[in-house]
PDB file of N, CA and C in Angstrom:
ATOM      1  N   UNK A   1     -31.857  42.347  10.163  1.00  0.00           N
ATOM      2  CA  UNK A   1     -32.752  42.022  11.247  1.00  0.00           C
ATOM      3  C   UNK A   1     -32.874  40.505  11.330  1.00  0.00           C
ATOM      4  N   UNK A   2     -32.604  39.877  13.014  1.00  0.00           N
ATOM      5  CA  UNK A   2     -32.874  38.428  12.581  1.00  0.00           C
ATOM      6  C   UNK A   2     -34.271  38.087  13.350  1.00  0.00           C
ATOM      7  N   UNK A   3     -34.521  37.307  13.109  1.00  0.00           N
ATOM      8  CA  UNK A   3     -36.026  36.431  13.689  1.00  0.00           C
ATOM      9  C   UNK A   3     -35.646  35.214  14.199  1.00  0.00           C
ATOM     10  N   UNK A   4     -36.073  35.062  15.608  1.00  0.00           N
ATOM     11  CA  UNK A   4     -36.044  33.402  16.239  1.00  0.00           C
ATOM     12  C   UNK A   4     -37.410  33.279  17.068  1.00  0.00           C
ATOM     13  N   UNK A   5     -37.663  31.973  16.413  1.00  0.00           N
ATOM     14  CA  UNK A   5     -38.890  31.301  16.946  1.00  0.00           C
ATOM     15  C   UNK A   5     -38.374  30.757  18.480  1.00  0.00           C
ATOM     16  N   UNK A   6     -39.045  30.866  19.900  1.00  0.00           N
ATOM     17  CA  UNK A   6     -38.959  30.323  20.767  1.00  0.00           C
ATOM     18  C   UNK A   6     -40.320  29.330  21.560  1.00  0.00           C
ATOM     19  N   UNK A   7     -39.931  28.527  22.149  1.00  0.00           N
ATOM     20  CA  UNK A   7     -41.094  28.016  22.309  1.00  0.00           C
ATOM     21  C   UNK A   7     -41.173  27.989  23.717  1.00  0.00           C
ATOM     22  N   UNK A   8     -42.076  28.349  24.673  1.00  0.00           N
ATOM     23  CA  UNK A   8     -41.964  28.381  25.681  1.00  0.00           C
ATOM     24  C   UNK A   8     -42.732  27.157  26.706  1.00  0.00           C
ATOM     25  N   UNK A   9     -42.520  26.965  27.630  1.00  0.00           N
ATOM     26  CA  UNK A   9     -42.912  25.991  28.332  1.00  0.00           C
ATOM     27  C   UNK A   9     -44.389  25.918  29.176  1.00  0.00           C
ATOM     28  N   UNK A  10     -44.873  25.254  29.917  1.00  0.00           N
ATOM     29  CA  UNK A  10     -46.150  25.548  30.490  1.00  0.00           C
ATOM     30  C   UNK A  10     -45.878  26.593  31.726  1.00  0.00           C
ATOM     31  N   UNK A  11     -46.705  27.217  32.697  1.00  0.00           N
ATOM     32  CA  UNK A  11     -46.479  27.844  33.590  1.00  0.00           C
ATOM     33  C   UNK A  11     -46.028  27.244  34.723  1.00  0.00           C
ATOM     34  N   UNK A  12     -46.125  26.303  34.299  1.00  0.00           N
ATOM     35  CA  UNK A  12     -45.760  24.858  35.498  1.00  0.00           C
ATOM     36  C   UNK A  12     -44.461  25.409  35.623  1.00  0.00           C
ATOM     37  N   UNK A  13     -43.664  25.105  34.924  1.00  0.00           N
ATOM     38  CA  UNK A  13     -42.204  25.190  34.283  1.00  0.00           C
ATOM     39  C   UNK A  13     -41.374  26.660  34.819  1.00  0.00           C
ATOM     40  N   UNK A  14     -42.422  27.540  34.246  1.00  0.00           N
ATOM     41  CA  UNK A  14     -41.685  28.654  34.300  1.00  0.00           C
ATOM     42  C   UNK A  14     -42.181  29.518  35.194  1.00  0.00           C
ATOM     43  N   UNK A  15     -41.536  29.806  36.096  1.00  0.00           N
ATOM     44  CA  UNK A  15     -42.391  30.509  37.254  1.00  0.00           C
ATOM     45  C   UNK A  15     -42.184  31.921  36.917  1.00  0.00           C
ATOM     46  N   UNK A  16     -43.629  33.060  37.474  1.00  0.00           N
ATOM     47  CA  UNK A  16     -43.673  34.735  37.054  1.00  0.00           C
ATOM     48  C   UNK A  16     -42.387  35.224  37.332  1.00  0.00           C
ATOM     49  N   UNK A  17     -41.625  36.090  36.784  1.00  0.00           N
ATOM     50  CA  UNK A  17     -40.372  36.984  36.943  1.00  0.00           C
ATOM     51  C   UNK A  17     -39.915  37.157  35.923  1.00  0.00           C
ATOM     52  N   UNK A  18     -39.213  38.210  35.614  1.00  0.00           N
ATOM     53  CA  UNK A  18     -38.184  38.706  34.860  1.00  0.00           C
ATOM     54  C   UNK A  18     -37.058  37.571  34.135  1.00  0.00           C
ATOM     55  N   UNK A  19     -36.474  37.250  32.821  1.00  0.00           N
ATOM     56  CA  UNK A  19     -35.889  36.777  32.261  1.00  0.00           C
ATOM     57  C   UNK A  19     -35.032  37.405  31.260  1.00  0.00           C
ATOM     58  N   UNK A  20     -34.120  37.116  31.055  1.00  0.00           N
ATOM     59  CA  UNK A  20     -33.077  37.512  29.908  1.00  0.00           C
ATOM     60  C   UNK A  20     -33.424  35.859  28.820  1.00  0.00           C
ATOM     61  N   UNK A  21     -34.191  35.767  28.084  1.00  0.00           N
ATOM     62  CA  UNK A  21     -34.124  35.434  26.723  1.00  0.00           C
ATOM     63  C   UNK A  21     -32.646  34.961  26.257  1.00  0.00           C
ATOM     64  N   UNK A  22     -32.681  33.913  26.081  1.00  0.00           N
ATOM     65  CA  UNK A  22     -30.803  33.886  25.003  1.00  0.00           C
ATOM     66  C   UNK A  22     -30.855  32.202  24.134  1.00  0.00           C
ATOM     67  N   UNK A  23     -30.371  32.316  23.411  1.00  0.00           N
ATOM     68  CA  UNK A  23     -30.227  30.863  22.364  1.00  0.00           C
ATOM     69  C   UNK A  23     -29.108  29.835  23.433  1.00  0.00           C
ATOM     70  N   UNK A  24     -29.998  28.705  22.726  1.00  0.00           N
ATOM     71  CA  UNK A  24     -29.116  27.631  23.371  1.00  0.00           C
ATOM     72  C   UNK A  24     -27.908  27.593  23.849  1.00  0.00           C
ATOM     73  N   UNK A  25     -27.241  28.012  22.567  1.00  0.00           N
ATOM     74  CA  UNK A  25     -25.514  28.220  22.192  1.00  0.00           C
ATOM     75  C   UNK A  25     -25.280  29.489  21.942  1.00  0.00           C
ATOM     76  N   UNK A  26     -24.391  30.122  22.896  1.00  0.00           N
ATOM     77  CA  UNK A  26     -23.985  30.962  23.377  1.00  0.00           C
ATOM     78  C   UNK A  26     -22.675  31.078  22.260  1.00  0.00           C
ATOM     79  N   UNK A  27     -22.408  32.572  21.827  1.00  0.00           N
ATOM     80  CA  UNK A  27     -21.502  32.490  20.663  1.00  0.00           C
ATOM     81  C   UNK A  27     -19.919  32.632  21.323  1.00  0.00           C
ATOM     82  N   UNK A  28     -19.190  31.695  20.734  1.00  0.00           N
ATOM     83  CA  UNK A  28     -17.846  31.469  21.330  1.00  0.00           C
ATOM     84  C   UNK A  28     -16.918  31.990  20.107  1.00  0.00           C
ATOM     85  N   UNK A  29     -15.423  32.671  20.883  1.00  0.00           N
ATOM     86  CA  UNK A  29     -14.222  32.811  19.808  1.00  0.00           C
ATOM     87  C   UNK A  29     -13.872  31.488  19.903  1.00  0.00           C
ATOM     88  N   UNK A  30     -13.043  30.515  19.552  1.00  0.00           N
ATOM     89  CA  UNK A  30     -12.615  29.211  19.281  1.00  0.00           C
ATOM     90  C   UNK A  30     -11.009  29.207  18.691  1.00  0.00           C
ATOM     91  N   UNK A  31     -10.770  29.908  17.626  1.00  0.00           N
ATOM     92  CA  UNK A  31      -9.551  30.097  16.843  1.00  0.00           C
ATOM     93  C   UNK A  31      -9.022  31.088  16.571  1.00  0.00           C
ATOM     94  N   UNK A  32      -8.098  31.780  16.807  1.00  0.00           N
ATOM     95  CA  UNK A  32      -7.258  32.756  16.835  1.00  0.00           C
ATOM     96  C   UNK A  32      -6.080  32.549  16.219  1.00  0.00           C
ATOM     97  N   UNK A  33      -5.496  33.358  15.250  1.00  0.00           N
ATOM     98  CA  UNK A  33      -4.358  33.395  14.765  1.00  0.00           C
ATOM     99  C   UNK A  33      -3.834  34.695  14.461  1.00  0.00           C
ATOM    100  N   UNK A  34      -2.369  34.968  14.601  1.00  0.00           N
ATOM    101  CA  UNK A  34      -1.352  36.098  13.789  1.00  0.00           C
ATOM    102  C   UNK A  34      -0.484  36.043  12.837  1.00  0.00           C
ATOM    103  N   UNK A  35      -0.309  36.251  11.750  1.00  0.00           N
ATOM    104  CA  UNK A  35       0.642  35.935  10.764  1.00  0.00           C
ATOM    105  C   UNK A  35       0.832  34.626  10.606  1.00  0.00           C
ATOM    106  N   UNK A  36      -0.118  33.755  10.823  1.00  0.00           N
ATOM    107  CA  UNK A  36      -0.333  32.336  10.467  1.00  0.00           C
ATOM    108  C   UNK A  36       0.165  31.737  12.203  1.00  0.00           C
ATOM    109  N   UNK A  37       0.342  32.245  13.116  1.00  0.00           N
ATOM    110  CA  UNK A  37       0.634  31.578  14.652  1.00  0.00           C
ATOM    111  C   UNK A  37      -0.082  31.799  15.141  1.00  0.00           C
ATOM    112  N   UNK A  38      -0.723  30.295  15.865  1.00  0.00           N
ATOM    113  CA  UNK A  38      -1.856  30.300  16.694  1.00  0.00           C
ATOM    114  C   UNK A  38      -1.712  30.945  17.953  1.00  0.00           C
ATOM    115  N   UNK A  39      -2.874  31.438  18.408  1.00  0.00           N
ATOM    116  CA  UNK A  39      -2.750  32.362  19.640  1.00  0.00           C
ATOM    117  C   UNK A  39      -3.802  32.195  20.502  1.00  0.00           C
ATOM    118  N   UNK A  40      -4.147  32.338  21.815  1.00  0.00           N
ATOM    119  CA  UNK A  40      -5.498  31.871  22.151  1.00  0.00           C
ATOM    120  C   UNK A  40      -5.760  33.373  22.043  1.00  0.00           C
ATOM    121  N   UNK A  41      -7.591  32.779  22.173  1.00  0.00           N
ATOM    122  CA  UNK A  41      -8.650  34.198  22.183  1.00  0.00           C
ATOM    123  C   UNK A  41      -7.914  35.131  23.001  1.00  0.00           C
ATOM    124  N   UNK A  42      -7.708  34.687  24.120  1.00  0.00           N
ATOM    125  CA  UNK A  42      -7.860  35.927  25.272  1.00  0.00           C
ATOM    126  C   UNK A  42      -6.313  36.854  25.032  1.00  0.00           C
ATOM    127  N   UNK A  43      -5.845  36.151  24.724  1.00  0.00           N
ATOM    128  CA  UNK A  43      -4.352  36.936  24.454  1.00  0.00           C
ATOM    129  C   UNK A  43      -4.413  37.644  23.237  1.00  0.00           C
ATOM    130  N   UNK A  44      -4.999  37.441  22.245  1.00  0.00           N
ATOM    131  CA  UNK A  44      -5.204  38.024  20.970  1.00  0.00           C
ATOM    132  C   UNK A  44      -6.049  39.443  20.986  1.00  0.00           C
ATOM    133  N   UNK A  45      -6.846  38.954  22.354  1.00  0.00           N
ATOM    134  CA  UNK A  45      -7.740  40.415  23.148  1.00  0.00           C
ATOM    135  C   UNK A  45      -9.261  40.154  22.189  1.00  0.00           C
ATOM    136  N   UNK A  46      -9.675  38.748  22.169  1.00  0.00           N
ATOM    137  CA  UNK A  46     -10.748  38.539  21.470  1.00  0.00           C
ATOM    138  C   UNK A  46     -11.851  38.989  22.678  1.00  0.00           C
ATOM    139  N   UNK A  47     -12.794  39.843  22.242  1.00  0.00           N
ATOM    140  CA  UNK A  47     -13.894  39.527  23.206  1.00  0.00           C
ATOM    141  C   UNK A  47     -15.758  39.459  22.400  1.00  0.00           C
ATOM    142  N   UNK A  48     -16.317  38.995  22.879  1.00  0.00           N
ATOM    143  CA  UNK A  48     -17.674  39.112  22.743  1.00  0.00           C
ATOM    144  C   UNK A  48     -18.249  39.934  23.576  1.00  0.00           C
ATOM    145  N   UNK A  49     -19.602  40.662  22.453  1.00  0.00           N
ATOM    146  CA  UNK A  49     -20.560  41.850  23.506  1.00  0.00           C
ATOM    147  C   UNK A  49     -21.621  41.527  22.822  1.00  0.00           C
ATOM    148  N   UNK A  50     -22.824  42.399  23.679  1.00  0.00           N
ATOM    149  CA  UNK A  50     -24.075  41.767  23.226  1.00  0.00           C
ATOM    150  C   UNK A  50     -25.022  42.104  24.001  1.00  0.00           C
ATOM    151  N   UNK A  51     -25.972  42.467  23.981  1.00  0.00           N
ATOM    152  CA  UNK A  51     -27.269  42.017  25.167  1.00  0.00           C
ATOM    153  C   UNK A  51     -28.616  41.237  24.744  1.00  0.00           C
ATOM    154  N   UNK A  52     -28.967  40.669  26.218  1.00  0.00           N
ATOM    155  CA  UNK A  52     -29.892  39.654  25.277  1.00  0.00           C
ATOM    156  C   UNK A  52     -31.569  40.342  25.638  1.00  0.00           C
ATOM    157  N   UNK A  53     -32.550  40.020  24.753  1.00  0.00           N
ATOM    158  CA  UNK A  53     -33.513  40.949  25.414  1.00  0.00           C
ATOM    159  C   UNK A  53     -34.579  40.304  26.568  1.00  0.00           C
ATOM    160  N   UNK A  54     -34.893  40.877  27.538  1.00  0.00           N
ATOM    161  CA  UNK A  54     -35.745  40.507  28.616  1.00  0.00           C
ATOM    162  C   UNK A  54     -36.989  40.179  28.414  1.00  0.00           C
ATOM    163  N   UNK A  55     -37.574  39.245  29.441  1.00  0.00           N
ATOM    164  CA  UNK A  55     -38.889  38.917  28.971  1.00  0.00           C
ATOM    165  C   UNK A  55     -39.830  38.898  30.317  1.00  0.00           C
ATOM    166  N   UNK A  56     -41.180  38.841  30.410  1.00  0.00           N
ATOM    167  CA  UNK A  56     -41.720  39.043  31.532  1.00  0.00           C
ATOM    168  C   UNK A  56     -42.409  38.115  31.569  1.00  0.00           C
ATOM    169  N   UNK A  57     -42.819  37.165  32.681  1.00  0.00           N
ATOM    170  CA  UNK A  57     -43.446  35.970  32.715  1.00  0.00           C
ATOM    171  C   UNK A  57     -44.817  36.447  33.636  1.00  0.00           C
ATOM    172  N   UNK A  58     -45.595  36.314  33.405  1.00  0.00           N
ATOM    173  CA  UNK A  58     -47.324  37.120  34.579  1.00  0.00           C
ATOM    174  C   UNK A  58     -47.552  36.125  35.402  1.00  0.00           C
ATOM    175  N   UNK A  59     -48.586  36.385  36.607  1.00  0.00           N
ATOM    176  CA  UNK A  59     -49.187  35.292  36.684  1.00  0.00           C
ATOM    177  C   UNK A  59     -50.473  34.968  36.340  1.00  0.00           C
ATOM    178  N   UNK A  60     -51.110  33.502  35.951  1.00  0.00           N
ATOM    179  CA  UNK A  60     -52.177  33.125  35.419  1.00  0.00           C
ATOM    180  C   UNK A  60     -51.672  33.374  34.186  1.00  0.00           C
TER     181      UNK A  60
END
């Protein structure tokens, strides 16, 4: 289980609606290899999955 502290902004900032939540940095493939030959991600059939969780902003 992980835990992240977020800090949120004034209401000024963030206006009422629906949000998807997500970290700064978004997780990337970068390096790929086969039998020691480099290959890019996408050809290697690297992919990322995930969902991020939603958040609800009120008003007042």
């Amino acid at each position: 289980m992980e835990t992240n502290t977020f800090i949120m902004p004034s209401s000024k900032v963030v206006k009422p609606g629906k949000y998807l939540l997500a970290e700064s940095n978004a997780p990337r493939i970068t390096k790929t290899s086969r039998e020691n030959v480099t290959l890019s991600p996408e050809s290697a059939g690297a992919t990322a999955s995930g969902s991020l969780p939603l958040f609800t902003v009120l008003k007042g």
